[in-house]
N, C-alpha and C. Protein backbone atom coordinates (compact mmCIF):
# COMPACT_ATOMS: atom_id res chain seq x y z
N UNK A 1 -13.78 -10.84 -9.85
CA UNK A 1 -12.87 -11.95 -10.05
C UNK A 1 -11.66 -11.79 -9.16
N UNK A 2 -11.03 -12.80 -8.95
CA UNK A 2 -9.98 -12.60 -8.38
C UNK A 2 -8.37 -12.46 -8.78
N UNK A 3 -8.87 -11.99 -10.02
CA UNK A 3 -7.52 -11.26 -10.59
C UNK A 3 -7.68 -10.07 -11.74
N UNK A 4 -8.33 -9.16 -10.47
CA UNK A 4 -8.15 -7.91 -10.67
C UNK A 4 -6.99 -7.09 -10.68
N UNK A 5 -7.06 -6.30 -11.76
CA UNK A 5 -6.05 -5.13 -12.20
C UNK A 5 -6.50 -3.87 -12.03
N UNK A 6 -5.16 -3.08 -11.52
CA UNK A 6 -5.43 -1.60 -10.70
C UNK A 6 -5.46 -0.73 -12.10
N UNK A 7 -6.12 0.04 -12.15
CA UNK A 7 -5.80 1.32 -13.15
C UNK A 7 -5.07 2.34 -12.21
N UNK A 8 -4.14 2.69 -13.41
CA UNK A 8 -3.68 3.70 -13.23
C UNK A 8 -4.49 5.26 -13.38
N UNK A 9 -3.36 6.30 -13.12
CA UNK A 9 -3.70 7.61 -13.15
C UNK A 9 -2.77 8.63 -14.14
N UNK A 10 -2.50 9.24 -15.15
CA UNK A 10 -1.80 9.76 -15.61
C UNK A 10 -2.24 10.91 -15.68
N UNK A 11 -1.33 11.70 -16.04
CA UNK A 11 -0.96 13.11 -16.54
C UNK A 11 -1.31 13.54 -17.57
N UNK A 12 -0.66 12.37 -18.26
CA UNK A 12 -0.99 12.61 -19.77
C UNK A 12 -1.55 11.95 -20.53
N UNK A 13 -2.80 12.71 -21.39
CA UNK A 13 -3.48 11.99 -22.23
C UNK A 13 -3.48 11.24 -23.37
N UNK A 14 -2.36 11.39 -23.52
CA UNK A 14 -1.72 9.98 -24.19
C UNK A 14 -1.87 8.68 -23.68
N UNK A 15 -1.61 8.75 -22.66
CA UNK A 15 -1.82 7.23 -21.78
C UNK A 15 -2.79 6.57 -21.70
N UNK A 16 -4.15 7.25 -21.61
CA UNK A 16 -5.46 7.05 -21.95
C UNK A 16 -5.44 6.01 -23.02
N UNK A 17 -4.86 5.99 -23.54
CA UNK A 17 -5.51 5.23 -25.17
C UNK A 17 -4.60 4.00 -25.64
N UNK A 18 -3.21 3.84 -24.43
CA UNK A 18 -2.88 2.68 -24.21
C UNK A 18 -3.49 1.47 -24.14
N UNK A 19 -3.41 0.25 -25.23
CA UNK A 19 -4.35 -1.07 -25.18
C UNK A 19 -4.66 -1.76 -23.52
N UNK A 20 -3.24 -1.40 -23.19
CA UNK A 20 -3.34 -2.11 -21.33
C UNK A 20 -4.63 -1.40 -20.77
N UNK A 21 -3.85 0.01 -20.59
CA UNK A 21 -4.65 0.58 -19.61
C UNK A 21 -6.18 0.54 -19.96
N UNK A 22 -6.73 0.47 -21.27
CA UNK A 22 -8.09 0.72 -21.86
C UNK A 22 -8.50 -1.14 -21.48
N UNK A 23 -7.88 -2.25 -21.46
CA UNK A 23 -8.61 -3.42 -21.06
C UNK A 23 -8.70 -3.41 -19.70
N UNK A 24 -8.38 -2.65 -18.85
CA UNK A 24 -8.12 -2.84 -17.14
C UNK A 24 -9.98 -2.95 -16.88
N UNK A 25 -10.58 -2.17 -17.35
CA UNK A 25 -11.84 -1.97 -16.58
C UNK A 25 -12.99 -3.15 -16.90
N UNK A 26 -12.52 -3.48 -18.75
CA UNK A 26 -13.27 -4.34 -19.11
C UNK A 26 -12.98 -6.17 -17.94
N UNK A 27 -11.79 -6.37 -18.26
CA UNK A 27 -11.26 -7.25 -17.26
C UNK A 27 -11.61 -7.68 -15.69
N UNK A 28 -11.73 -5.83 -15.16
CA UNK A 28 -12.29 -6.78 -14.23
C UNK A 28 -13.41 -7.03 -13.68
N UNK A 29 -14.35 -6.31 -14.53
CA UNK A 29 -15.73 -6.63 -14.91
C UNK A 29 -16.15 -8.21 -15.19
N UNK A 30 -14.91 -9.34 -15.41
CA UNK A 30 -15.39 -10.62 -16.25
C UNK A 30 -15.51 -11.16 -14.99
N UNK A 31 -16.63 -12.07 -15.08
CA UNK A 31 -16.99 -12.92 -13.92
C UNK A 31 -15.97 -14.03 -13.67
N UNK A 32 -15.74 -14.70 -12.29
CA UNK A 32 -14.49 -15.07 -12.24
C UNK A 32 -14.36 -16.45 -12.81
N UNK A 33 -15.42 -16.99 -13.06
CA UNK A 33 -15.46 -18.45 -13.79
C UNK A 33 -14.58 -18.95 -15.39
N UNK A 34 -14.75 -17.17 -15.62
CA UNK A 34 -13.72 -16.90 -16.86
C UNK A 34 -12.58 -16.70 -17.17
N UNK A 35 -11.94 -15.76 -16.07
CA UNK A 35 -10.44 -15.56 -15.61
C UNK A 35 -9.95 -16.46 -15.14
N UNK A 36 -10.55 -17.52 -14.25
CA UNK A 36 -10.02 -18.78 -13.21
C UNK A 36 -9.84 -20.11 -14.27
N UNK A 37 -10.14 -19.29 -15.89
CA UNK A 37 -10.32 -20.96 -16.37
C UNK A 37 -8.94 -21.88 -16.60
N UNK A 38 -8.73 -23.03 -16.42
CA UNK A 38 -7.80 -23.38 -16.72
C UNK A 38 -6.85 -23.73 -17.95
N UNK A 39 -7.40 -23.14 -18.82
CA UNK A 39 -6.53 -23.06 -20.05
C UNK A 39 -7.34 -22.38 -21.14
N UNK A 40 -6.68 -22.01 -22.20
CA UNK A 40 -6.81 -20.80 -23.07
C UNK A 40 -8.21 -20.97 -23.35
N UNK A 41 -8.55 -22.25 -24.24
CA UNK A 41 -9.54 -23.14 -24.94
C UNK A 41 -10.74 -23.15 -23.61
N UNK A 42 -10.36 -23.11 -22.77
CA UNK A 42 -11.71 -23.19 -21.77
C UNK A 42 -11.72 -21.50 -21.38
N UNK A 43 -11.17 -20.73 -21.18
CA UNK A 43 -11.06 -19.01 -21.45
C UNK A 43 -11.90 -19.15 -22.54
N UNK A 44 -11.45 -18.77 -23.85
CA UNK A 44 -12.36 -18.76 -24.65
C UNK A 44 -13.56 -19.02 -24.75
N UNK A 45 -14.00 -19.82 -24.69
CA UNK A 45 -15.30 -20.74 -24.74
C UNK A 45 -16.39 -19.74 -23.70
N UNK A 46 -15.26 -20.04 -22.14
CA UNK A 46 -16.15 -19.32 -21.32
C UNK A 46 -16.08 -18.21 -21.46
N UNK A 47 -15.27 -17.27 -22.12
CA UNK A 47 -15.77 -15.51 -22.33
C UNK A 47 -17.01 -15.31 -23.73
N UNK A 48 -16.94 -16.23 -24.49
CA UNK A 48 -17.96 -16.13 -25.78
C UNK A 48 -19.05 -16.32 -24.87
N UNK A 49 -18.92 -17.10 -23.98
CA UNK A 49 -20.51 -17.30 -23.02
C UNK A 49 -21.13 -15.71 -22.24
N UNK A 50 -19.66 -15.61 -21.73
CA UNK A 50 -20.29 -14.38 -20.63
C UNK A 50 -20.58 -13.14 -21.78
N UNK A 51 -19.77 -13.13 -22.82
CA UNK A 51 -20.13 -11.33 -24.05
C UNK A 51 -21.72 -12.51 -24.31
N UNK A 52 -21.93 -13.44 -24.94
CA UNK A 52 -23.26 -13.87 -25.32
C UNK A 52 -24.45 -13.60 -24.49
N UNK A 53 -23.90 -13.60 -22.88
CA UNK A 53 -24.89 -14.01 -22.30
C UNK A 53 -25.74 -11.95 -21.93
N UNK A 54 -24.33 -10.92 -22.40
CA UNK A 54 -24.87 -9.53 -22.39
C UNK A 54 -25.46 -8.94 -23.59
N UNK A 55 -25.91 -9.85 -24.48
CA UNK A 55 -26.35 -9.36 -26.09
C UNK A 55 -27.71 -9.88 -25.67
């Protein structure tokens, strides 16, 4: 997609288990039809499609 997010690198393993840093990988894994959508209600819709379409 084209709004990918960098992970970081820490020190400490605390940081690991930060909500941010733990969605970075899932995120930019989502195909971009989902991230590009134009509003919340069409996000939605289209991410229930793309988790549906990996079950």
């Amino acid at each position: 997609n084209g709004f990918k997010l960098k992970e970081g690198r820490f020190k400490l393993d605390i940081r690991k288990k930060f909500f941010t840093l733990r969605v970075v990988r899932y995120w930019n894994r989502l195909p971009r039809e989902v991230v590009a959508a134009p509003s919340l209600e069409a996000f939605k819709a289209r991410l229930d499609e793309a988790l549906g379409n990996l079950v």
